[in-house]
PDB file of N, CA and C in Angstrom:
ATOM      1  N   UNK A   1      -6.907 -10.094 -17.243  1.00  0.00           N
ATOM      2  CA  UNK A   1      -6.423  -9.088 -16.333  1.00  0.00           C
ATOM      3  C   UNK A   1      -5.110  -8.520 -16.871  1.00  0.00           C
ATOM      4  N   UNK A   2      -4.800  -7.398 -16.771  1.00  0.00           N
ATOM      5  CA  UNK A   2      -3.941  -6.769 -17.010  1.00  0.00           C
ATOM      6  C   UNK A   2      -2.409  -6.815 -16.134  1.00  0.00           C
ATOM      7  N   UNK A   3      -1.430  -6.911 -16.597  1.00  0.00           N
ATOM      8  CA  UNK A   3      -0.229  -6.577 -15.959  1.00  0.00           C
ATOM      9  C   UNK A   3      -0.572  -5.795 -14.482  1.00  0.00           C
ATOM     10  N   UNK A   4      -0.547  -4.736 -15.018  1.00  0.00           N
ATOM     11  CA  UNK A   4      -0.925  -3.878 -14.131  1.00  0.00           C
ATOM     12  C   UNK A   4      -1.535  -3.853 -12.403  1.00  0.00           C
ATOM     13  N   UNK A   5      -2.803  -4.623 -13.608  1.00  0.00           N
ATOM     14  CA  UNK A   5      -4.007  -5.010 -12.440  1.00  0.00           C
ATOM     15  C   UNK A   5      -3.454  -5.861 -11.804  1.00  0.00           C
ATOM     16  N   UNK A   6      -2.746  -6.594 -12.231  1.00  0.00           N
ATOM     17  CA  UNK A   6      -2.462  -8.582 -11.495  1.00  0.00           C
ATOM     18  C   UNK A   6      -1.172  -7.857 -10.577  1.00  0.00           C
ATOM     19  N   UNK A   7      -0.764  -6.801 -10.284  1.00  0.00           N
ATOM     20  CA  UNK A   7       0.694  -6.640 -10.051  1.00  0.00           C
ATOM     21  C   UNK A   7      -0.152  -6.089  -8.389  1.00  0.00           C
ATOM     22  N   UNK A   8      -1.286  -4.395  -9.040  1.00  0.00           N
ATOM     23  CA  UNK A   8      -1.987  -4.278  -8.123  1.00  0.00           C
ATOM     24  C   UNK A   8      -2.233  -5.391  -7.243  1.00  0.00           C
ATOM     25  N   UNK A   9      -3.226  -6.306  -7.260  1.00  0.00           N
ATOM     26  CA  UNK A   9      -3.851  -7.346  -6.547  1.00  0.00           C
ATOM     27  C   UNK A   9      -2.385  -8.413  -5.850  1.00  0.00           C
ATOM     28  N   UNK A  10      -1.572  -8.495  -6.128  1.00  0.00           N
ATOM     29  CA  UNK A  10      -0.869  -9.077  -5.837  1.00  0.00           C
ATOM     30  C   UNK A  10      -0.273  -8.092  -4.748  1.00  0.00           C
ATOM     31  N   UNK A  11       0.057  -7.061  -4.972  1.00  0.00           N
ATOM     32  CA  UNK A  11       0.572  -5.695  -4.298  1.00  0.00           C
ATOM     33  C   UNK A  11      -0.327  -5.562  -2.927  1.00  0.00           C
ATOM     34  N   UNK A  12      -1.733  -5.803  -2.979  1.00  0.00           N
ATOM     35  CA  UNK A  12      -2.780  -5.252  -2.253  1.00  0.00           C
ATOM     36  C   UNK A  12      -2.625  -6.705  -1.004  1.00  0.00           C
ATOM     37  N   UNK A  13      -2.845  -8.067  -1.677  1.00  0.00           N
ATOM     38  CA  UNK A  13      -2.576  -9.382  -0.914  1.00  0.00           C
ATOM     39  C   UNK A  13      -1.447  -9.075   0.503  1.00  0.00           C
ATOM     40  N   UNK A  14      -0.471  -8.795  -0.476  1.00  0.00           N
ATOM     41  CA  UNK A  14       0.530  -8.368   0.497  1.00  0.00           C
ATOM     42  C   UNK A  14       0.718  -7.954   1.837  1.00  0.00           C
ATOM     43  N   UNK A  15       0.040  -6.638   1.343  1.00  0.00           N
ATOM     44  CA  UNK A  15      -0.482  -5.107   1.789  1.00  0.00           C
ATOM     45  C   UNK A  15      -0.947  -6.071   3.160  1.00  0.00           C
ATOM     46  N   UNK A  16      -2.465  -6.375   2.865  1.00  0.00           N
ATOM     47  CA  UNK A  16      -3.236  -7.153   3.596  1.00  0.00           C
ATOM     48  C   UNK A  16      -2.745  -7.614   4.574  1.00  0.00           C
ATOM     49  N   UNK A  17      -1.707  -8.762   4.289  1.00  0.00           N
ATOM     50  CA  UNK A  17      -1.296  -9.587   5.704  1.00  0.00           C
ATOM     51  C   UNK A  17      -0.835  -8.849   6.026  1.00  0.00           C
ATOM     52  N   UNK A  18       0.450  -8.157   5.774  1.00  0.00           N
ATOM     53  CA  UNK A  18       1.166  -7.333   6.730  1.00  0.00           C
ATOM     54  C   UNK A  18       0.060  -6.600   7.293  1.00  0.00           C
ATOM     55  N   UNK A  19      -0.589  -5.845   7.397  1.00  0.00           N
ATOM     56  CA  UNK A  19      -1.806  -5.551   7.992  1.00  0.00           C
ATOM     57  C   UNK A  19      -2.539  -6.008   9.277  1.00  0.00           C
ATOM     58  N   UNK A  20      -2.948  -7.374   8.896  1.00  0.00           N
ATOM     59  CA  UNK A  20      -3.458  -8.123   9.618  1.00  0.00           C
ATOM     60  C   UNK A  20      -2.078  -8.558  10.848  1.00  0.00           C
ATOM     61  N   UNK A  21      -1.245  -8.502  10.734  1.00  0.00           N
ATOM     62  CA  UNK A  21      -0.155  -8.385  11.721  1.00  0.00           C
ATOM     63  C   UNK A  21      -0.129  -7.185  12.775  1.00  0.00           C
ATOM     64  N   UNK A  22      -0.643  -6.164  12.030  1.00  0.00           N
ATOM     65  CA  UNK A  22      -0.474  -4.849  12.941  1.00  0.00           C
ATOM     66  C   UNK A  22      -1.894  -4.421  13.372  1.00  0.00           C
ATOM     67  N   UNK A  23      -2.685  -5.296  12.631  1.00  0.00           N
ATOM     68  CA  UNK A  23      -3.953  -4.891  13.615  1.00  0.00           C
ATOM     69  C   UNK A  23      -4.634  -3.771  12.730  1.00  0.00           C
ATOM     70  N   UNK A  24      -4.699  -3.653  11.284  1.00  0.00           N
ATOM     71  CA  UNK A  24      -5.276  -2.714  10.682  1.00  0.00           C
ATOM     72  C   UNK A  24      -5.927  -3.585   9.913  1.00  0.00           C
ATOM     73  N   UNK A  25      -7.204  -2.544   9.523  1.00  0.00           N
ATOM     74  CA  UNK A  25      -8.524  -2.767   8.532  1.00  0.00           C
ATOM     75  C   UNK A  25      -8.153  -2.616   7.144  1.00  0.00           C
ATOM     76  N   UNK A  26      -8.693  -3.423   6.409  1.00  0.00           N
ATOM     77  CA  UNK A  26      -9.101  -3.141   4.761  1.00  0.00           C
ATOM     78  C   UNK A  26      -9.081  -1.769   4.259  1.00  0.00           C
ATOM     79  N   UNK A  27     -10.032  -1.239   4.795  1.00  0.00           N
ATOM     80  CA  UNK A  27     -10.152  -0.270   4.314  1.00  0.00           C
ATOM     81  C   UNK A  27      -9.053   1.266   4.916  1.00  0.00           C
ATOM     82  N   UNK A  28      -8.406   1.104   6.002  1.00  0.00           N
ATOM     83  CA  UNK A  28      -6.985   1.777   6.403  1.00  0.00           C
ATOM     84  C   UNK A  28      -6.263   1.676   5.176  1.00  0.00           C
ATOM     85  N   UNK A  29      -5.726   0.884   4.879  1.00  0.00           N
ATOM     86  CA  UNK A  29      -4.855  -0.043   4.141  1.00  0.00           C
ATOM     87  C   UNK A  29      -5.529   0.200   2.342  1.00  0.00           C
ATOM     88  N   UNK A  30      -6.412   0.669   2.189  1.00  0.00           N
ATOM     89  CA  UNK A  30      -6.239   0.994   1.255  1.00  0.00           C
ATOM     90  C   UNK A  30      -6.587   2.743   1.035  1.00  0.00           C
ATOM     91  N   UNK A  31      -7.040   3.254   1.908  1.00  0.00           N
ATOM     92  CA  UNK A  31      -7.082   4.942   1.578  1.00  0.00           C
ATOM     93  C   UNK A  31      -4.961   5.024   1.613  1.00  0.00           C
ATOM     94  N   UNK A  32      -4.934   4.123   2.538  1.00  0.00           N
ATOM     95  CA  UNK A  32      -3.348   4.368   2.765  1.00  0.00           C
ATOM     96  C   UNK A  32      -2.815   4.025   0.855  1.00  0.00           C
ATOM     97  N   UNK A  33      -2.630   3.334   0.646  1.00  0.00           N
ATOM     98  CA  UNK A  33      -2.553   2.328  -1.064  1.00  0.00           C
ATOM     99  C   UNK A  33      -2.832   3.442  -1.991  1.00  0.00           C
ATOM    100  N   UNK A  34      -4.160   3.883  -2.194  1.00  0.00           N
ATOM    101  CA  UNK A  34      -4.577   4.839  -2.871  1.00  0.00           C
ATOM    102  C   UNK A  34      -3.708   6.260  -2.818  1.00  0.00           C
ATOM    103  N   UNK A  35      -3.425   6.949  -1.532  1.00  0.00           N
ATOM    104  CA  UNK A  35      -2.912   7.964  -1.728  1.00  0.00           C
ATOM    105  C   UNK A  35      -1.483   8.012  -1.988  1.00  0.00           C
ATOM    106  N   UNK A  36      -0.684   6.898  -1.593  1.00  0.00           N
ATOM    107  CA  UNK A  36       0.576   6.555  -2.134  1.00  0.00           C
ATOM    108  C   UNK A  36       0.494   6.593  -3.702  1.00  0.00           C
ATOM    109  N   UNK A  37      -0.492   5.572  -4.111  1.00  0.00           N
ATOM    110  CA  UNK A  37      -0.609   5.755  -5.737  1.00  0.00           C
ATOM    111  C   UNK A  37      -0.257   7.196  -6.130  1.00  0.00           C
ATOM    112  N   UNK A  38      -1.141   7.950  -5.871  1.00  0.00           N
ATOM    113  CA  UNK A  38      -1.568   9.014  -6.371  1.00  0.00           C
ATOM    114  C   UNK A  38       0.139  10.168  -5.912  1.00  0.00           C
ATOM    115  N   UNK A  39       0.283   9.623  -5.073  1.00  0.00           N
ATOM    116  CA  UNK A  39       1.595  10.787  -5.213  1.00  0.00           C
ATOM    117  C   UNK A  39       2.697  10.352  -5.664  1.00  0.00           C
ATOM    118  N   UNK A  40       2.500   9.032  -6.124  1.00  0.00           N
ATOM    119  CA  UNK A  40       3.878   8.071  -6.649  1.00  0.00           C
ATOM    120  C   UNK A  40       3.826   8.795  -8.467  1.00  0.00           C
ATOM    121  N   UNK A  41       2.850   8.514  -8.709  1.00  0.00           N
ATOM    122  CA  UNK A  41       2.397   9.177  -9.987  1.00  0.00           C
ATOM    123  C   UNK A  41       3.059  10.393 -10.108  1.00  0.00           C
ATOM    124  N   UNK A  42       2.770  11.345  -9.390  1.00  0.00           N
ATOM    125  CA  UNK A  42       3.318  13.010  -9.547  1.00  0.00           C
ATOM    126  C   UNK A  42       4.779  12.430  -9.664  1.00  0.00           C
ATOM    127  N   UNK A  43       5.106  11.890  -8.587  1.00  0.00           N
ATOM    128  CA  UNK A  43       6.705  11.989  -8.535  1.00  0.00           C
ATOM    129  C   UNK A  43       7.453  11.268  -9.424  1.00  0.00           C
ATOM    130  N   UNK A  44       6.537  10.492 -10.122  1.00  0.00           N
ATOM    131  CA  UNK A  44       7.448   9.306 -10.738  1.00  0.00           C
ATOM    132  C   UNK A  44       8.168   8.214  -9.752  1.00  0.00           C
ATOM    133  N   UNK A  45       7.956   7.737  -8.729  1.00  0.00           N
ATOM    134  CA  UNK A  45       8.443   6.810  -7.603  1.00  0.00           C
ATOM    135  C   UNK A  45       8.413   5.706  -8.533  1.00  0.00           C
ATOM    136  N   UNK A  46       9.243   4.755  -8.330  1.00  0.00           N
ATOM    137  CA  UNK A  46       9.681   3.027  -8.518  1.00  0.00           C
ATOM    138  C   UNK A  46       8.828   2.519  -7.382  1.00  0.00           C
ATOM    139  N   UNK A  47       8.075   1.351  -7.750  1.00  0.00           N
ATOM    140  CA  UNK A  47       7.145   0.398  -6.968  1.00  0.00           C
ATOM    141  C   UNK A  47       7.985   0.195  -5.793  1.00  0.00           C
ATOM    142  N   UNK A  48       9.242  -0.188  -5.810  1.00  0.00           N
ATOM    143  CA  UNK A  48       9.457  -0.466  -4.783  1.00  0.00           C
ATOM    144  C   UNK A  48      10.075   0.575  -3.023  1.00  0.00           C
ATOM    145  N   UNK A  49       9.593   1.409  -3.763  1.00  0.00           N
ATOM    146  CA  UNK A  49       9.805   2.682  -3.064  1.00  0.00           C
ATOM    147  C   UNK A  49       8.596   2.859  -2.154  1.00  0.00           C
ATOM    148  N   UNK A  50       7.559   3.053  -3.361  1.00  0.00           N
ATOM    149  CA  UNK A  50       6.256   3.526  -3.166  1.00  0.00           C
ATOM    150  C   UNK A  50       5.555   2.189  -2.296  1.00  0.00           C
ATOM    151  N   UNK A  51       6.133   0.865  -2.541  1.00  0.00           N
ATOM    152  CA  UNK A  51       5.575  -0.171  -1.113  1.00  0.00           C
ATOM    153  C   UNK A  51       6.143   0.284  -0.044  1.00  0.00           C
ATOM    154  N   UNK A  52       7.434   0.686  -0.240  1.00  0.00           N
ATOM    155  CA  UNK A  52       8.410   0.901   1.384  1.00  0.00           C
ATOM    156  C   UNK A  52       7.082   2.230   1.883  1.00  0.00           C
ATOM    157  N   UNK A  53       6.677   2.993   1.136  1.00  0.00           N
ATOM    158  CA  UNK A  53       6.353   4.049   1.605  1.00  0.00           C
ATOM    159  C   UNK A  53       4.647   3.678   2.208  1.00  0.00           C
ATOM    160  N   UNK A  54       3.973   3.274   1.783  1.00  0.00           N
ATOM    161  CA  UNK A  54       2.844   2.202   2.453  1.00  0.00           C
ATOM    162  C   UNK A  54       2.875   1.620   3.382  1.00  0.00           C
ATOM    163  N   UNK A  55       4.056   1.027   3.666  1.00  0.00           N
ATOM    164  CA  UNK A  55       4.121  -0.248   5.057  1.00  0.00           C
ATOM    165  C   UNK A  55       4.638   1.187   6.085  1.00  0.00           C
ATOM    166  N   UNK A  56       5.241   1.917   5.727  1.00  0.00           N
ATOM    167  CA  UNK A  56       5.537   2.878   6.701  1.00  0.00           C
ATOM    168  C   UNK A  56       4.505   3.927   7.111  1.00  0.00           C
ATOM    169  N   UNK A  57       3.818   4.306   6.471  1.00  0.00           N
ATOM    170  CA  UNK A  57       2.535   4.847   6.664  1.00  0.00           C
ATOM    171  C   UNK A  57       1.415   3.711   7.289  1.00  0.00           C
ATOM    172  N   UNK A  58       1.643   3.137   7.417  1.00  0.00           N
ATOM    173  CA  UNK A  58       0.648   1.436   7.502  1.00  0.00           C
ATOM    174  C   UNK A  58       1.452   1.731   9.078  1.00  0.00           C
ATOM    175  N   UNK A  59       2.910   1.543   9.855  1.00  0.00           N
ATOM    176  CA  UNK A  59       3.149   1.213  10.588  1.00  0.00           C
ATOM    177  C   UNK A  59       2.664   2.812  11.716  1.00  0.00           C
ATOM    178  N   UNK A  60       3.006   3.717  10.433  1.00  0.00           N
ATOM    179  CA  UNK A  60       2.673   5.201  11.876  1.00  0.00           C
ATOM    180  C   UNK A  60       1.315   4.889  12.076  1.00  0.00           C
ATOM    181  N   UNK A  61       0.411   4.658  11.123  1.00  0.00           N
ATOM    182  CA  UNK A  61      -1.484   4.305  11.405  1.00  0.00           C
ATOM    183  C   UNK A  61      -1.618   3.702  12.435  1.00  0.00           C
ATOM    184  N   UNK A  62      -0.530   2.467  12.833  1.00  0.00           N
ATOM    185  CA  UNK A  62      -0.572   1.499  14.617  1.00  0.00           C
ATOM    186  C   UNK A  62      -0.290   2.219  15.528  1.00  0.00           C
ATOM    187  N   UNK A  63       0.460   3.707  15.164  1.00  0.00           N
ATOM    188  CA  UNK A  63       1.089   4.179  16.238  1.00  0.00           C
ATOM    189  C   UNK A  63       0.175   5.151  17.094  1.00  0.00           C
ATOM    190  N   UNK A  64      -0.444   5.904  16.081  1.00  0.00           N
ATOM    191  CA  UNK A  64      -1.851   6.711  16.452  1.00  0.00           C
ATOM    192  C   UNK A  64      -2.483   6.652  17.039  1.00  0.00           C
TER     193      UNK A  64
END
C-alpha cells in the first residue's frame, strides 16, 4: 500500500467514528471525503485543513 493510500484509510477510519457519533452513514461521509478531495486539489489545501473542512461539512449534514 502506498503512503498515500495508508494515510487515506487511516483518514477515512477516522472520518468514520466521528460519524458514527453524529449519526451519519458511510456513504454521507464519503461523497462528503471525495468532494473535499477534489477541491483540496484545485486549491492546494494542507491535509489538515481539508479534515477540518470534512468534519464541518460532516457536522452541517446533522444539521439538515
Amino acid at each position: 500500500m502506498s503512503a498515500t493510500t495508508e494515510r487515506s484509510a487511516a483518514e477515512m477510519r477516522g472520518l468514520l467514528r466521528f460519524a458514527q457519533g453524529l449519526g451519519l452513514d458511510e456513504e454521507t461521509v464519503r461523497e462528503i471525503y471525495e468532494a473535499v478531495g477534489r477541491e483540496a486539489m484545485v486549491t492546494g489545501a494542507n491535509d489538515d485543513d481539508r479534515i477540518a473542512e470534512v468534519r464541518k461539512r460532516m457536522l452541517a449534514a446533522v444539521r439538515c
